[in-house]
Each structure stands twice: as C-alpha cells, then as structure tokens.
PDB file of N, CA and C in Angstrom:
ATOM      1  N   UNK A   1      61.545  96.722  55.135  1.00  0.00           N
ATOM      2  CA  UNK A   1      62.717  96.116  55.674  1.00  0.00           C
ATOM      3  C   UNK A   1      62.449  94.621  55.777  1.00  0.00           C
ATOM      4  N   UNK A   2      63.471  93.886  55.286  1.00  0.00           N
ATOM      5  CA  UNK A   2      63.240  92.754  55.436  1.00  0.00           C
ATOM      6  C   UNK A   2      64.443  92.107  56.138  1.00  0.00           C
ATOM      7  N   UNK A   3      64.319  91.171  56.835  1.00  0.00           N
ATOM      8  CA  UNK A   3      65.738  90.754  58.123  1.00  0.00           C
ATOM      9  C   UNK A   3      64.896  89.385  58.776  1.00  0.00           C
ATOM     10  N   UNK A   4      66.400  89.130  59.580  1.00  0.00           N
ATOM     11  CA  UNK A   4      65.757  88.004  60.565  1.00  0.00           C
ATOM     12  C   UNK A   4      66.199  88.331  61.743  1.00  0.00           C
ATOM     13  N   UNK A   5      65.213  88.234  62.934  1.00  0.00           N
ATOM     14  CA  UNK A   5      66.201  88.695  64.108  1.00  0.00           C
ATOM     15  C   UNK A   5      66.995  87.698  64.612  1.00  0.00           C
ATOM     16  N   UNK A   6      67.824  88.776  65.611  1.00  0.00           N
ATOM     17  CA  UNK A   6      69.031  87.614  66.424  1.00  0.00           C
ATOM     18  C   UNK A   6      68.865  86.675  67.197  1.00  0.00           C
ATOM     19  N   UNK A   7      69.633  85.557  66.991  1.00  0.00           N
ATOM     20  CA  UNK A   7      69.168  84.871  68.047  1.00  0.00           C
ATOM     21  C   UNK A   7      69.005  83.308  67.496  1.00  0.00           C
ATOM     22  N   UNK A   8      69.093  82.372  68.318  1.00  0.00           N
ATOM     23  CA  UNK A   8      68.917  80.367  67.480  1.00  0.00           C
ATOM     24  C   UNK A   8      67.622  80.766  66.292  1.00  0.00           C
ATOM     25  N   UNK A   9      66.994  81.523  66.852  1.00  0.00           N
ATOM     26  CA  UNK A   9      65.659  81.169  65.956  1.00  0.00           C
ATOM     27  C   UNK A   9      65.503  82.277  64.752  1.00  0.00           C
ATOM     28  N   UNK A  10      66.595  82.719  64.337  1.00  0.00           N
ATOM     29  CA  UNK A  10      66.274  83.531  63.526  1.00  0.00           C
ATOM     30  C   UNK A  10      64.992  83.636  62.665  1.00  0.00           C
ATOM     31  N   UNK A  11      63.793  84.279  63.696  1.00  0.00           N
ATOM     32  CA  UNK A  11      62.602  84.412  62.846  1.00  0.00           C
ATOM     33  C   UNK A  11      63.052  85.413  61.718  1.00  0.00           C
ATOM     34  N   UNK A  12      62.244  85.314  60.449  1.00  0.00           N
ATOM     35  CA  UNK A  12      62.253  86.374  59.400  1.00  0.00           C
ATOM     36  C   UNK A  12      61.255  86.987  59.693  1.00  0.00           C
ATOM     37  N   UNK A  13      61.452  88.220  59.702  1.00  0.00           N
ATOM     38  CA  UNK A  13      60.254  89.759  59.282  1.00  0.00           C
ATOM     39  C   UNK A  13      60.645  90.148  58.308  1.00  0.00           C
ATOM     40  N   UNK A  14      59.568  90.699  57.844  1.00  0.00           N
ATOM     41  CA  UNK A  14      59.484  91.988  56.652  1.00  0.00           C
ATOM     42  C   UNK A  14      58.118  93.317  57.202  1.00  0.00           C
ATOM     43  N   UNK A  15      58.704  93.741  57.364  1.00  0.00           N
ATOM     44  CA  UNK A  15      57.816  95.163  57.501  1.00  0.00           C
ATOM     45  C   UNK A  15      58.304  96.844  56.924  1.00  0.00           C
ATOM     46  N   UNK A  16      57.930  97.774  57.187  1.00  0.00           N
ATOM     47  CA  UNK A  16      58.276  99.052  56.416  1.00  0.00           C
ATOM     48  C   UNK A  16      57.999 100.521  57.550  1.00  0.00           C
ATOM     49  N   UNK A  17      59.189 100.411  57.717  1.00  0.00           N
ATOM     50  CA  UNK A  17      59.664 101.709  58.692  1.00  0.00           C
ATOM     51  C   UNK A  17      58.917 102.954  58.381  1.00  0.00           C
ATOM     52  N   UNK A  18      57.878 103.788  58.763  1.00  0.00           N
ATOM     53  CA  UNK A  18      57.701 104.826  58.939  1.00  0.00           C
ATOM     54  C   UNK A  18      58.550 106.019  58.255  1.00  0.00           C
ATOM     55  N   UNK A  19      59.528 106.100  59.444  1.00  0.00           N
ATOM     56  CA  UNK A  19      60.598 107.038  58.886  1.00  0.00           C
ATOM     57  C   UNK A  19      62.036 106.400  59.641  1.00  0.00           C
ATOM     58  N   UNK A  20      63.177 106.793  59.176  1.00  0.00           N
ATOM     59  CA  UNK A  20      64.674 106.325  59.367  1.00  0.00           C
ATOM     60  C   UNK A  20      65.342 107.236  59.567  1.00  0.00           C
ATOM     61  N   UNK A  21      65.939 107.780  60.442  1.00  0.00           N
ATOM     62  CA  UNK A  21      67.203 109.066  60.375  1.00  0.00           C
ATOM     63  C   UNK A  21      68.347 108.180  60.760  1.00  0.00           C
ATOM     64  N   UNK A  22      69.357 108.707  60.014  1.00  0.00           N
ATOM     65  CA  UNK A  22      70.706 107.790  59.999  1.00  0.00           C
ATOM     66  C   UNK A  22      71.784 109.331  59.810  1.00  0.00           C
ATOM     67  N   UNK A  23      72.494 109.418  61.652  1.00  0.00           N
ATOM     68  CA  UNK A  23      73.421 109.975  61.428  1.00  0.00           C
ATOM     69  C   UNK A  23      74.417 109.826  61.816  1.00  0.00           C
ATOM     70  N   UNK A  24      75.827 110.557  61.857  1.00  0.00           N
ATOM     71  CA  UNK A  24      77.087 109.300  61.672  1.00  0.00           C
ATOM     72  C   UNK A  24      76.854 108.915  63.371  1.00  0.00           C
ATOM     73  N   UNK A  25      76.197 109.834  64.525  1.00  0.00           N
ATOM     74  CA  UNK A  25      76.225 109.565  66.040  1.00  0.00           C
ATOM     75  C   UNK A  25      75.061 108.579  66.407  1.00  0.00           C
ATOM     76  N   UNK A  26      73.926 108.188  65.541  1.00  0.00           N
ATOM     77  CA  UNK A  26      73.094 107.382  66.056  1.00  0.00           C
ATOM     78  C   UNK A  26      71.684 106.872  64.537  1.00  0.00           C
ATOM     79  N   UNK A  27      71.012 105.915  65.133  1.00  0.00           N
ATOM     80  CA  UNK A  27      70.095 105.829  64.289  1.00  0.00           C
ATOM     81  C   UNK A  27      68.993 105.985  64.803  1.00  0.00           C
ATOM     82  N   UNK A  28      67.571 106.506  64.175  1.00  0.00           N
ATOM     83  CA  UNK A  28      66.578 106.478  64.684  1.00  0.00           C
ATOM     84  C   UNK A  28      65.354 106.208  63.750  1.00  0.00           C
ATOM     85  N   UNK A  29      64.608 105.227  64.791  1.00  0.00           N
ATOM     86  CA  UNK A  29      63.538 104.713  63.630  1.00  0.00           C
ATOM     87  C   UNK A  29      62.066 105.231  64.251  1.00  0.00           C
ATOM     88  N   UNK A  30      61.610 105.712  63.805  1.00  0.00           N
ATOM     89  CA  UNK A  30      59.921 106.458  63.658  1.00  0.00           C
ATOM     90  C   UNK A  30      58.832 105.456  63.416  1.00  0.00           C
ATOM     91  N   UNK A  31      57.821 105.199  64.150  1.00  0.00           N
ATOM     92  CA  UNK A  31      56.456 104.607  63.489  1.00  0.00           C
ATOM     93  C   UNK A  31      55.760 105.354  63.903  1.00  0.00           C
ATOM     94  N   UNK A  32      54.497 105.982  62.961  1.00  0.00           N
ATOM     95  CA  UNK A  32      53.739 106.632  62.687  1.00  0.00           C
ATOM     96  C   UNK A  32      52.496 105.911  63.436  1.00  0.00           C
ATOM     97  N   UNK A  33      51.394 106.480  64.558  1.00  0.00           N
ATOM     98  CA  UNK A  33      50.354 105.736  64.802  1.00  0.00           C
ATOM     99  C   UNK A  33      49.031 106.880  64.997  1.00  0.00           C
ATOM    100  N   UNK A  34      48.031 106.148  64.272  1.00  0.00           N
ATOM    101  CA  UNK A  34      46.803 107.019  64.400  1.00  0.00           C
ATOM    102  C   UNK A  34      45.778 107.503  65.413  1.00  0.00           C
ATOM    103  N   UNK A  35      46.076 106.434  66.413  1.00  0.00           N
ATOM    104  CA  UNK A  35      45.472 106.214  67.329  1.00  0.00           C
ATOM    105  C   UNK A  35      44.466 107.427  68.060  1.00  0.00           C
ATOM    106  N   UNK A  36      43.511 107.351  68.532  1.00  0.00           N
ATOM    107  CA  UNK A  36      42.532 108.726  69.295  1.00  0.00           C
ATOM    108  C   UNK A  36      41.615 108.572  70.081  1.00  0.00           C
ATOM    109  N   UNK A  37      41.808 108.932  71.235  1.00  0.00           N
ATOM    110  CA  UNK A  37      43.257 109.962  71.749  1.00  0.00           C
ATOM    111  C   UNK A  37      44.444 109.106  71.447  1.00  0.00           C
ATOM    112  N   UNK A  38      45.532 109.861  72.135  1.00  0.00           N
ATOM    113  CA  UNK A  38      47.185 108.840  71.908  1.00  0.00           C
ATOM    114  C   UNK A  38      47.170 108.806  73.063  1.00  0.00           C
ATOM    115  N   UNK A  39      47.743 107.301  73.542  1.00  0.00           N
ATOM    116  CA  UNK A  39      47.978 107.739  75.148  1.00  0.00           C
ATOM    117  C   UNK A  39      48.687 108.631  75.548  1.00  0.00           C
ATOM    118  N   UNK A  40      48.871 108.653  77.000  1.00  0.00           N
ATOM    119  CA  UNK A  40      49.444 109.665  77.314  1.00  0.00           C
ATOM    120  C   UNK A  40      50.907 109.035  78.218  1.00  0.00           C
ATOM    121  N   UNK A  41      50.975 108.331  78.217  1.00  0.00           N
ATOM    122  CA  UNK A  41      52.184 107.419  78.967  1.00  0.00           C
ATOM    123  C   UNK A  41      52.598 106.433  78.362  1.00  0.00           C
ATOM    124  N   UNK A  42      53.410 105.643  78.390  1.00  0.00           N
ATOM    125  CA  UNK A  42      54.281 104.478  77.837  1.00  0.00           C
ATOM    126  C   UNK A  42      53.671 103.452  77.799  1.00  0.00           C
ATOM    127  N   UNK A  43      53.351 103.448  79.612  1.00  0.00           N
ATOM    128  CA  UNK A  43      52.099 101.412  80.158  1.00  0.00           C
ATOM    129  C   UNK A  43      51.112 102.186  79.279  1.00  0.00           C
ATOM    130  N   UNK A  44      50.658 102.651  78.643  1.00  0.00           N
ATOM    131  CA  UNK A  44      49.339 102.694  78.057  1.00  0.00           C
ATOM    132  C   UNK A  44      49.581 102.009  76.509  1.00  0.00           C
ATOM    133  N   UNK A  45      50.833 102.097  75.755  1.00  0.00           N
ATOM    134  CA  UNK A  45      50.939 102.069  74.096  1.00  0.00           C
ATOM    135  C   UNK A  45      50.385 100.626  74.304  1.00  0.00           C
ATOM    136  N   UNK A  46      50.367  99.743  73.190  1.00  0.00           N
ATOM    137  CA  UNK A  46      49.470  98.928  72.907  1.00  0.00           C
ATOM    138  C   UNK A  46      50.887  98.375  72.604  1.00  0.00           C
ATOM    139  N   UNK A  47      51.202  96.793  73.367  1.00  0.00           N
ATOM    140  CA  UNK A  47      52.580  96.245  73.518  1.00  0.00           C
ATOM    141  C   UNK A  47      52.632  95.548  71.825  1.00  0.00           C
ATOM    142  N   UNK A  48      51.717  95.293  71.304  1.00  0.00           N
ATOM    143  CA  UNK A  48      52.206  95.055  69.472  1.00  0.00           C
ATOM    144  C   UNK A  48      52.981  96.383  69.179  1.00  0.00           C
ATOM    145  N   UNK A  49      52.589  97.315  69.619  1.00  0.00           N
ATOM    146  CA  UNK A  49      53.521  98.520  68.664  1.00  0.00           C
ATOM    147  C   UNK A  49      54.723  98.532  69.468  1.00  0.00           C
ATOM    148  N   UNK A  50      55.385  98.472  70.988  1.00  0.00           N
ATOM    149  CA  UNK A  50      56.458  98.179  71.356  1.00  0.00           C
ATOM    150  C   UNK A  50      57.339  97.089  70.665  1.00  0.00           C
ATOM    151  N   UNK A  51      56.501  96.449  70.808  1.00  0.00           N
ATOM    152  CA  UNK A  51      56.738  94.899  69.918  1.00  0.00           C
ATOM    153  C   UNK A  51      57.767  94.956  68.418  1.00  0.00           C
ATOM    154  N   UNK A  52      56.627  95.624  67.878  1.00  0.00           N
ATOM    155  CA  UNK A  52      57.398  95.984  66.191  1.00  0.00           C
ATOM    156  C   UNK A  52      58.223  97.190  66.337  1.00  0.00           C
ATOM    157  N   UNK A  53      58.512  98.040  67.212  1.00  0.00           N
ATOM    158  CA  UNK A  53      59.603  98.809  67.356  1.00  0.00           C
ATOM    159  C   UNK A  53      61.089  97.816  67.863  1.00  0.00           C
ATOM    160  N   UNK A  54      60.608  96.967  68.431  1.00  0.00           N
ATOM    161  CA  UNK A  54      61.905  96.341  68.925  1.00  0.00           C
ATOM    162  C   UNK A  54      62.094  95.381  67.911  1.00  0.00           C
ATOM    163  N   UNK A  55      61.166  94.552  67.251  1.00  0.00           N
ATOM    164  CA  UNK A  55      61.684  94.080  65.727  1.00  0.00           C
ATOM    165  C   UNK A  55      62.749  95.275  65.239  1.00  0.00           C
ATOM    166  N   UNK A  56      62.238  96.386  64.898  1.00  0.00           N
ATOM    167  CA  UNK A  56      62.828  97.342  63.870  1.00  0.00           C
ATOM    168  C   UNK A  56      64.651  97.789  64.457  1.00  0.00           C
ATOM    169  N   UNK A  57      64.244  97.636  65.633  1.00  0.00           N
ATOM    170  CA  UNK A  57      65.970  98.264  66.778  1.00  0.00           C
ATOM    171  C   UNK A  57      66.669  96.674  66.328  1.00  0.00           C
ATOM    172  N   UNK A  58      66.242  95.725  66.685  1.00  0.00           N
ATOM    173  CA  UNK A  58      66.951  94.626  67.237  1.00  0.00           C
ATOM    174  C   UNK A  58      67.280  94.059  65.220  1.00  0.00           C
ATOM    175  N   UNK A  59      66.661  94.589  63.945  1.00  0.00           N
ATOM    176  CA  UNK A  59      67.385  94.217  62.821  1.00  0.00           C
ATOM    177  C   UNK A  59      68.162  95.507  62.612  1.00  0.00           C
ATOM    178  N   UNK A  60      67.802  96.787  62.887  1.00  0.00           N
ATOM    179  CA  UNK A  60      68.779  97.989  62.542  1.00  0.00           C
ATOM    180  C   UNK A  60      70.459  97.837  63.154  1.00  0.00           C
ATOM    181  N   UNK A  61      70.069  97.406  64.795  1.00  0.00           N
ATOM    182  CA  UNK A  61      71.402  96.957  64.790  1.00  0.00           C
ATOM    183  C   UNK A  61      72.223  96.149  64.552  1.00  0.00           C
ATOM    184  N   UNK A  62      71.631  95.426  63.821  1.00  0.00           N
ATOM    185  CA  UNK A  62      72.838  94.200  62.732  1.00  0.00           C
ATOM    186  C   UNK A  62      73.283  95.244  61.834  1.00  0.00           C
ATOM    187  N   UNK A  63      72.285  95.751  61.149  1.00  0.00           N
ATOM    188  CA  UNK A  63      72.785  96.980  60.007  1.00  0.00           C
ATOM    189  C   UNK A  63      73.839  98.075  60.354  1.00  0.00           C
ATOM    190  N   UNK A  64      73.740  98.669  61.369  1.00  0.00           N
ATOM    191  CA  UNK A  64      74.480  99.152  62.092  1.00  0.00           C
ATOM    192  C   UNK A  64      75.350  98.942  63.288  1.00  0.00           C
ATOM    193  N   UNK A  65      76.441  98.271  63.606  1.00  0.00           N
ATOM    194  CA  UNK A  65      76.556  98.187  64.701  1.00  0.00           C
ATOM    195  C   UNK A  65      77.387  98.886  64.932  1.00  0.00           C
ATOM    196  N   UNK A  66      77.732 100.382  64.488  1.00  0.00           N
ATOM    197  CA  UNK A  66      78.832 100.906  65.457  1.00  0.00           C
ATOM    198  C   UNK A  66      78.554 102.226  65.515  1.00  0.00           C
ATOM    199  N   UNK A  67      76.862 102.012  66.232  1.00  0.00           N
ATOM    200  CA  UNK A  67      75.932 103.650  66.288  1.00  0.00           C
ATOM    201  C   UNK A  67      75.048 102.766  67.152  1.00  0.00           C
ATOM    202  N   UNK A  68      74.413 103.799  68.429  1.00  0.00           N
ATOM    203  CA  UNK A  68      73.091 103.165  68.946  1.00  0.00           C
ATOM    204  C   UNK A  68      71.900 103.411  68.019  1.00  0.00           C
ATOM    205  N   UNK A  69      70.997 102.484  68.301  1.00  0.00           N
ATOM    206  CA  UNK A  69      69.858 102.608  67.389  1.00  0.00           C
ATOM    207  C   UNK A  69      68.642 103.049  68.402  1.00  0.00           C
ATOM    208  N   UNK A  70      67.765 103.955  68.386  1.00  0.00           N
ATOM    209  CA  UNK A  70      66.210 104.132  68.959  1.00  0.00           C
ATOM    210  C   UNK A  70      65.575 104.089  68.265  1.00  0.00           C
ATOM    211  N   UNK A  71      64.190 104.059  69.224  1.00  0.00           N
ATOM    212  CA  UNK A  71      63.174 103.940  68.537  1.00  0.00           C
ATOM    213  C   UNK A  71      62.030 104.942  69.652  1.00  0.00           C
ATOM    214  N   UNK A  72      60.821 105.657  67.887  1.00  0.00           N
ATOM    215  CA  UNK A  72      60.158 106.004  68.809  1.00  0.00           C
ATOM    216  C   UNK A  72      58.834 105.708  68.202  1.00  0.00           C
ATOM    217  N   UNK A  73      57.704 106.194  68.505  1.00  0.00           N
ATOM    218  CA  UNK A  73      56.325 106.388  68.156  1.00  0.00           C
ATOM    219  C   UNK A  73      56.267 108.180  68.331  1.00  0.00           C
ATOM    220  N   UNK A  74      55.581 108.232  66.918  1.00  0.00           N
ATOM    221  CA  UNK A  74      55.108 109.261  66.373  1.00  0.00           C
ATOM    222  C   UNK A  74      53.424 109.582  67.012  1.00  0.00           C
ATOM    223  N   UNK A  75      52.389 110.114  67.228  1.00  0.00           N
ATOM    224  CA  UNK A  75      51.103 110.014  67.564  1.00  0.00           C
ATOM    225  C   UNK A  75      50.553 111.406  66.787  1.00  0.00           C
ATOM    226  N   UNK A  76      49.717 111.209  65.711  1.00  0.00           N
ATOM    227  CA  UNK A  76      49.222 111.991  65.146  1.00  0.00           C
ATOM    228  C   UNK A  76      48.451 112.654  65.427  1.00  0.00           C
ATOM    229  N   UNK A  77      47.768 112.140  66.633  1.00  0.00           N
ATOM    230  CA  UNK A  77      46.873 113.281  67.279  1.00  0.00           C
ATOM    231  C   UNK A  77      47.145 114.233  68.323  1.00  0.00           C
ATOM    232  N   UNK A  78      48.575 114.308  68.120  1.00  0.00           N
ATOM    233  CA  UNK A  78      49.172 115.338  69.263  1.00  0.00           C
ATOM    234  C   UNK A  78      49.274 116.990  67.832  1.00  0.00           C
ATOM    235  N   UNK A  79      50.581 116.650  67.174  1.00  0.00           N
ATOM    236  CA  UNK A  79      51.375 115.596  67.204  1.00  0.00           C
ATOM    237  C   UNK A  79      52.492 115.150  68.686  1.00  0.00           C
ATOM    238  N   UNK A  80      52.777 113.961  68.429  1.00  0.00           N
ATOM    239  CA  UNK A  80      53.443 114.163  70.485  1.00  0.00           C
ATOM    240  C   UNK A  80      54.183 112.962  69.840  1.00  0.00           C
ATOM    241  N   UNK A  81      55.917 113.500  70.433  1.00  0.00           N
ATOM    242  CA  UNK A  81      56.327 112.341  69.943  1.00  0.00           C
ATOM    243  C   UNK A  81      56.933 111.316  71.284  1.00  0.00           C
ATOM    244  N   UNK A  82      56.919 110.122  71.167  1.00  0.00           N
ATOM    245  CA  UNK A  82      57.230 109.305  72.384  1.00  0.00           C
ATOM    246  C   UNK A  82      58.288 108.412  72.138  1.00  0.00           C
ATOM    247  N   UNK A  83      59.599 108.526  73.059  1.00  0.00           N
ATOM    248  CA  UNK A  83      60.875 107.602  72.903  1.00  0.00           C
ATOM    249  C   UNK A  83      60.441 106.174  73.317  1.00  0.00           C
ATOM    250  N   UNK A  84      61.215 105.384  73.092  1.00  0.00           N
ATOM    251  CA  UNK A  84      60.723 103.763  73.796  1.00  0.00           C
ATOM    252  C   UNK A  84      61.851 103.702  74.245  1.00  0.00           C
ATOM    253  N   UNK A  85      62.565 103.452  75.336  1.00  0.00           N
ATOM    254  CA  UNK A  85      63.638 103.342  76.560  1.00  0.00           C
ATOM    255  C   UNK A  85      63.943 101.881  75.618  1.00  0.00           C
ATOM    256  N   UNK A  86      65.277 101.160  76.111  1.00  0.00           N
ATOM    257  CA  UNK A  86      65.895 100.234  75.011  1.00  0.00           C
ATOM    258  C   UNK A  86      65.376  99.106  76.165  1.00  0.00           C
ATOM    259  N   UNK A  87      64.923  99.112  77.576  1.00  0.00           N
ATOM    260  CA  UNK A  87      64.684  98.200  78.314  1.00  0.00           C
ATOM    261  C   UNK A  87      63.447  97.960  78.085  1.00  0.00           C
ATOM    262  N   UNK A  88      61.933  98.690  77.806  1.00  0.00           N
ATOM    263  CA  UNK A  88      61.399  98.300  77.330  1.00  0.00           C
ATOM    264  C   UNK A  88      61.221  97.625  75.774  1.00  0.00           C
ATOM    265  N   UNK A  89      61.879  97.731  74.865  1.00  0.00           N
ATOM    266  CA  UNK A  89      62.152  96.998  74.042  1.00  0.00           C
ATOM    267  C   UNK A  89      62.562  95.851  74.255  1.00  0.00           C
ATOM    268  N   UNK A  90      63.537  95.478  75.336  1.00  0.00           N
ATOM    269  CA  UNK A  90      64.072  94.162  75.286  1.00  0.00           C
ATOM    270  C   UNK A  90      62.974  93.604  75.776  1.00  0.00           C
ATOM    271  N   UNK A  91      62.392  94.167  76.714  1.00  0.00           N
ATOM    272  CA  UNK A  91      61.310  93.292  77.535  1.00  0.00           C
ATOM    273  C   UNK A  91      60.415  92.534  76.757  1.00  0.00           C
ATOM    274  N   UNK A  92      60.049  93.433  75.463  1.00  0.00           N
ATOM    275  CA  UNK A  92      59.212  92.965  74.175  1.00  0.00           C
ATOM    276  C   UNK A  92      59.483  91.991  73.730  1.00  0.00           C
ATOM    277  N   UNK A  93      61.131  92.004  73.186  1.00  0.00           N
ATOM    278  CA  UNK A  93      61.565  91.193  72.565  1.00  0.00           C
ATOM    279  C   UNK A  93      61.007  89.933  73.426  1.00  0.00           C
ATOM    280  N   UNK A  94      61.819  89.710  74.873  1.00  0.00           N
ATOM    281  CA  UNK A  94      62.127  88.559  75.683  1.00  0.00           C
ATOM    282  C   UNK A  94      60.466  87.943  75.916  1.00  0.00           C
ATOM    283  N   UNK A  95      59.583  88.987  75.911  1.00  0.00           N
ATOM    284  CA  UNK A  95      58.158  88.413  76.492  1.00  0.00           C
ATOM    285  C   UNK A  95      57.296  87.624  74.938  1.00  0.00           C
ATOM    286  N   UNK A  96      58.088  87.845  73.721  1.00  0.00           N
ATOM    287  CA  UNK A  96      57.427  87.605  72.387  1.00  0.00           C
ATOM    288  C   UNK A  96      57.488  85.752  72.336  1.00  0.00           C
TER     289      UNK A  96
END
C-alpha cells in the first residue's frame, strides 16, 4: 500500500498489509506478528506495531469512507488474535 496520511503534513508511506477483508459493512486490516511469547494484553504490544496499524486505518479510510475500518494483530504463537480499539490508534497517530 502506498498513500499519504491525513493531515498539513501529508507524510507518504508505503508498506504491505498482511491481510485485508473488505465487506460491504466494514473493513479489516490484519498484521501478522511473530513474536515469542505474544503478549498477553494490549500495554504490552510494542507501540511501532500500534503505530503501523494506525498508518494502515488512517490511509484505508481515505479508500473507504463509507465503512468503518479496524485493525488487528494476528500472533502466531497463539494463534490469538488481538483487536486495536480506534482510540488507541489515534493515540499512535497523535503521539508519532
């Protein structure tokens, strides 16, 4: 995916989504992480991977804007999958 996010400063990214589900009620974007163990709570993920999930929400919804977009982390050593709440995302965004 390549985009710029919103905002005066339209930084450009390019990075590559995991996985994408796109249905007509919502979107959802997947990153895959190897990590071991996986944490086991949210304050534990490692705030770069919050980070690039809220890159991935905050260009999906330009792409989409008339569907909510999530995001989650995948953890391969469960497998266990973990939502990211849209307030921690912003927080990402705002603290970047």
């Amino acid at each position: 995916m390549t985009g710029a996010l919103p905002g005066p400063s339209s930084v450009a990214i390019n990075g590559r989504i995991d996985r994408l589900v796109v249905t007509p009620d919502r979107v959802l974007v997947i990153d895959y992480k190897t990590n071991r163990p996986a944490p086991d709570a949210l304050d534990r993920v490692d705030p770069a991977y919050v980070l690039q999930a809220a890159v991935y929400v905050a260009v999906l919804k330009r792409l989409y804007p008339d569907r909510p977009v999530e995001a989650a982390l995948v953890w391969t050593d469960g497998p266990k999958l973990m939502p990211i709440p849209q307030a921690m995302l912003d927080a990402a965004l705002a603290n970047s």
